[in-house]
Protein backbone atom coordinates (compact mmCIF):
# COMPACT_ATOMS: atom_id res chain seq x y z
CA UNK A 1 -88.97 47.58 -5.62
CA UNK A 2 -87.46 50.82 -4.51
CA UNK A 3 -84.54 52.04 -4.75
CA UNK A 4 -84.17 52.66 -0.88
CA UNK A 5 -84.25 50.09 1.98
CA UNK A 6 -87.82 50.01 3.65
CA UNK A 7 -88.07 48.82 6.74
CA UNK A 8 -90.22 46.02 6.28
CA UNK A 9 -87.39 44.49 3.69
CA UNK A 10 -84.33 43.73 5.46
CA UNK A 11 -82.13 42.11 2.17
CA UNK A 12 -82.75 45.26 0.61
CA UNK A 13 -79.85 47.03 -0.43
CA UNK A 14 -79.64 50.51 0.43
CA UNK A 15 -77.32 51.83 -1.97
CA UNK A 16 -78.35 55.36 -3.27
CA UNK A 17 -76.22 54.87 -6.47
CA UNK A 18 -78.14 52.03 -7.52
CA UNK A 19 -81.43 52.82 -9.53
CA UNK A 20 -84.47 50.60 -8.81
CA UNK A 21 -84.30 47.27 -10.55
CA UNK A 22 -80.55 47.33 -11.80
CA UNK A 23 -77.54 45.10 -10.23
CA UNK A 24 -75.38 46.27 -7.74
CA UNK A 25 -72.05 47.37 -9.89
CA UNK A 26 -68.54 45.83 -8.60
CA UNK A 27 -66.67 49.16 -8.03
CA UNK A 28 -62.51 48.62 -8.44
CA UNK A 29 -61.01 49.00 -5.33
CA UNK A 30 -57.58 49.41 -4.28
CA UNK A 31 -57.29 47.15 -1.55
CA UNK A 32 -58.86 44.47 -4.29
CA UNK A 33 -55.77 45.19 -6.29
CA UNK A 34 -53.34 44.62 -3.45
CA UNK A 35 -54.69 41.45 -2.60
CA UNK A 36 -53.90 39.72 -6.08
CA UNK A 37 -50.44 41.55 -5.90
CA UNK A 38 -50.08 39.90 -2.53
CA UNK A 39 -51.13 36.11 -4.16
CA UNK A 40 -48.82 37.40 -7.17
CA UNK A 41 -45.57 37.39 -5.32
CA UNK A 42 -46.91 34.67 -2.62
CA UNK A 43 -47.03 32.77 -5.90
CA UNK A 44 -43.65 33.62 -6.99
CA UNK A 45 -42.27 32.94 -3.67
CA UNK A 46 -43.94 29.33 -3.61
CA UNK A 47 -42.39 28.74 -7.36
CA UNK A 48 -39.25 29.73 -6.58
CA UNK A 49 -39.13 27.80 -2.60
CA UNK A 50 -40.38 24.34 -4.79
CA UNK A 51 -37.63 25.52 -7.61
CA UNK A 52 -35.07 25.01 -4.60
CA UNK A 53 -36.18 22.34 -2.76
CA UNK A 54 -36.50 20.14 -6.48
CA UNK A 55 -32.28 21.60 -6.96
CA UNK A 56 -31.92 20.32 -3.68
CA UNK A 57 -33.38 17.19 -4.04
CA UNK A 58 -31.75 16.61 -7.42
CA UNK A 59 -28.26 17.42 -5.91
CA UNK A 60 -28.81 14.77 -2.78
CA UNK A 61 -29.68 11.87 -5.49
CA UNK A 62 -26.80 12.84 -7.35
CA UNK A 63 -24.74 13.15 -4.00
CA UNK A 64 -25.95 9.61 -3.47
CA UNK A 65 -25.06 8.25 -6.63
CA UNK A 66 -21.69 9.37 -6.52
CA UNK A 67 -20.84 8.21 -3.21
CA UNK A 68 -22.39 4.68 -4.34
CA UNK A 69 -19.58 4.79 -7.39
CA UNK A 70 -17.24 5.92 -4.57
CA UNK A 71 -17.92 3.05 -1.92
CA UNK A 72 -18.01 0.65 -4.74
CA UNK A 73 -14.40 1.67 -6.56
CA UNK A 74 -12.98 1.21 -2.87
CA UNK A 75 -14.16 -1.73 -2.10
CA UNK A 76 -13.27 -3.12 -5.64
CA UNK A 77 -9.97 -1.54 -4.69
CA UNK A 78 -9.77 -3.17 -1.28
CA UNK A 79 -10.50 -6.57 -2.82
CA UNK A 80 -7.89 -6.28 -4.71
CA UNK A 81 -5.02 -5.11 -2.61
CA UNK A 82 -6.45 -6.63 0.57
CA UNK A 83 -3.58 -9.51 0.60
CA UNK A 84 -0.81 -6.39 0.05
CA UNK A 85 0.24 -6.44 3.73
CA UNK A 86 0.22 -10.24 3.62
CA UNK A 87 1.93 -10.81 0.89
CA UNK A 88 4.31 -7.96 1.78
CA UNK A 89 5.46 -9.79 4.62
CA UNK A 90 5.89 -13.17 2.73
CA UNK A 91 8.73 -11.59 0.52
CA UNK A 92 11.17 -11.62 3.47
CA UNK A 93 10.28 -15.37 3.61
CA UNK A 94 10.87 -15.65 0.14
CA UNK A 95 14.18 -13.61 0.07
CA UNK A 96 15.34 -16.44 2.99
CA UNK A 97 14.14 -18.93 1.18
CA UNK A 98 16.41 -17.83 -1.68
CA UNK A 99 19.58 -17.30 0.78
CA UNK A 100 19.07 -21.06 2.01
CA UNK A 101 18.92 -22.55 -1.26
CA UNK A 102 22.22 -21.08 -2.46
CA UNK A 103 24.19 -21.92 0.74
CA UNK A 104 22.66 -25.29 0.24
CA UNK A 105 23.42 -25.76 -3.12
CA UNK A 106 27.15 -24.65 -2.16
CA UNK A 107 27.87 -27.35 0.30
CA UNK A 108 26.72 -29.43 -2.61
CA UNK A 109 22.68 -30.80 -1.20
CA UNK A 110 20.86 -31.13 -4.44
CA UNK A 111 18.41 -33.29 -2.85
CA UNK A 112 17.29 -30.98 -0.64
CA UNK A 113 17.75 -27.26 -2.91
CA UNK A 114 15.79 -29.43 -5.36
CA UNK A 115 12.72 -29.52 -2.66
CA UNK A 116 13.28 -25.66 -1.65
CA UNK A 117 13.70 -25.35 -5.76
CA UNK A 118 9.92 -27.06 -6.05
CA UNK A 119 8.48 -24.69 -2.32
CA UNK A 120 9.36 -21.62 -3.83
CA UNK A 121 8.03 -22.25 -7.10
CA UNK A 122 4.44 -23.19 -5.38
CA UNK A 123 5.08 -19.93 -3.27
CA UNK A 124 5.31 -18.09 -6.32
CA UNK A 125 2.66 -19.89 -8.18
CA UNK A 126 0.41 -19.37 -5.13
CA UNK A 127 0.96 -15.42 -5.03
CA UNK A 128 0.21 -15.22 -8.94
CA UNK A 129 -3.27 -16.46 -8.13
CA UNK A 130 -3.35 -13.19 -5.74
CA UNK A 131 -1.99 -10.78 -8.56
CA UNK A 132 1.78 -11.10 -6.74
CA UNK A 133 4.07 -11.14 -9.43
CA UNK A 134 8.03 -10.19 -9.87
CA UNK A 135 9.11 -6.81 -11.79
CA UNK A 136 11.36 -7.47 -14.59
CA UNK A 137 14.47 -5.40 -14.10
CA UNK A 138 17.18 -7.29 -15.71
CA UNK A 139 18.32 -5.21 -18.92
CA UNK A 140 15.22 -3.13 -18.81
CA UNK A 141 15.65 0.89 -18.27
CA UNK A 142 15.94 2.53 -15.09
CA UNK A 143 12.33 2.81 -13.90
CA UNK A 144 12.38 4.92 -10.24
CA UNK A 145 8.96 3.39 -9.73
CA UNK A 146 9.84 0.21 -10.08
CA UNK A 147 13.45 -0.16 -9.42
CA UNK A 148 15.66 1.39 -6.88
CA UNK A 149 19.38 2.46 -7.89
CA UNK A 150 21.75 0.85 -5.66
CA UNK A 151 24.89 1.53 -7.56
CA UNK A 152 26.29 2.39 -10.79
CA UNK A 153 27.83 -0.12 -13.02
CA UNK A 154 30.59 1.07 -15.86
CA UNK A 155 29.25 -0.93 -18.78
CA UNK A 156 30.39 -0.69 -22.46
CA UNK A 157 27.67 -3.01 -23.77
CA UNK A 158 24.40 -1.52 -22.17
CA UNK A 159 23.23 1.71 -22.83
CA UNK A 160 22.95 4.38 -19.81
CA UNK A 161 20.86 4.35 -17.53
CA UNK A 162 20.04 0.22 -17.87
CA UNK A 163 19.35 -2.14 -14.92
CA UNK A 164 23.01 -4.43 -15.42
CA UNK A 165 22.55 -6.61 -12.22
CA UNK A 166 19.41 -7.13 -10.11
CA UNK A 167 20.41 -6.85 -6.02
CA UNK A 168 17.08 -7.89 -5.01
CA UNK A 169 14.47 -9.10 -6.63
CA UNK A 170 10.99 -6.50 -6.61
CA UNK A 171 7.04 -7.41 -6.42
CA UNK A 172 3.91 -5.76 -7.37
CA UNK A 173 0.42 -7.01 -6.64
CA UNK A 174 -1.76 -5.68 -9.87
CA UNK A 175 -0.34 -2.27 -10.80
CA UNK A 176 1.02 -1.47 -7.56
CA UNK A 177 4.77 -1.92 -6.06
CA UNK A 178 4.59 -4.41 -2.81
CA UNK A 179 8.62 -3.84 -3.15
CA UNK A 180 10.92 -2.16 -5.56
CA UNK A 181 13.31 -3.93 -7.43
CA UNK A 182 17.17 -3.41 -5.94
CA UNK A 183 19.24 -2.68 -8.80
CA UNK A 184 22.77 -1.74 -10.34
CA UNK A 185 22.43 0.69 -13.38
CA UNK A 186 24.38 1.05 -16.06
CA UNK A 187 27.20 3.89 -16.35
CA UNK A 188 28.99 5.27 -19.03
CA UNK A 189 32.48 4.31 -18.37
């Protein structure tokens, strides 16, 4: 072989640098250099765009989960206060209930307020299963969450600031007022 490129060999390298029988030499090049910088920071750029996109991801799962825990607690909520309107509306039928019992049991019908006696205690019993129940106000302290101050009442034998007469009787359904209790509170004389 020569070292130059004869015209009857066309795969012969003509490279003058390159003595006969010896491999072509890779020779550094600059523009060899810029290409693996280039795939360097494409790299980095790909890393960082799949860094985002698994932050991303992560955040819409946890997104997810919370508004699962959120849909759930209101429903739960819902199922438990659902009968609140309902039962809010009953109380007035309750309260009348209660008016016609003691006019009855003034003009002296103890047949009949016996019967209403027995109606409202299924009425009550009835709400109960629904989480309705009466607030306790009678000689119990001043609660503005649960009672609401009608008057004040000079009292010797309660200490200030104690429900002393109940005005109207108050209902909650769980942990929540349907009605506060109407109350007289307790003065110092």
């Amino acid at each position: 072989m020569t070292a130059a490129a004869s015209p009857e060999d066309p795969n012969a390298k003509a490279n003058p640098d390159q003595a006969a029988g010896a491999e072509p030499r890779d020779t550094p090049t600059t523009n060899g250099d810029s290409d693996v910088a280039e795939k360097t920071t494409r790299i980095d750029q790909l890393e960082k765009e799949r860094d985002e996109a698994r932050d991303q991801a992560l955040r819409a799962r946890a997104e997810l989960v919370n508004y699962q825990k959120r849909v759930k607690q209101q429903a739960e909520t819902d199922r438990l206060y659902y009968i609140g309107n309902f039962a809010h509306d009953l109380l007035d039928v309750l309260d009348n209930l209660d008016r016609a019992t003691e006019a009855l049991r003034a003009s002296g019908a103890e047949g009949v307020v016996s019967g209403l006696e027995i109606v409202r205690k299924q009425l009550l019993t009835t709400m109960a299963k629904y989480g309705v129940e009466p607030i306790e106000a009678l000689d119990q302290p001043f609660d503005p969450n649960y009672h609401d101050a009608l008057m004040q009442q000079p009292s010797r034998e309660h200490p200030e600031g104690t429900v002393v007469a109940e005005i109207a009787k108050g209902y909650k359904i769980h942990d929540r007022v349907l009605r506060p209790t109407k109350v007289a509170v307790s003065a110092k004389p």
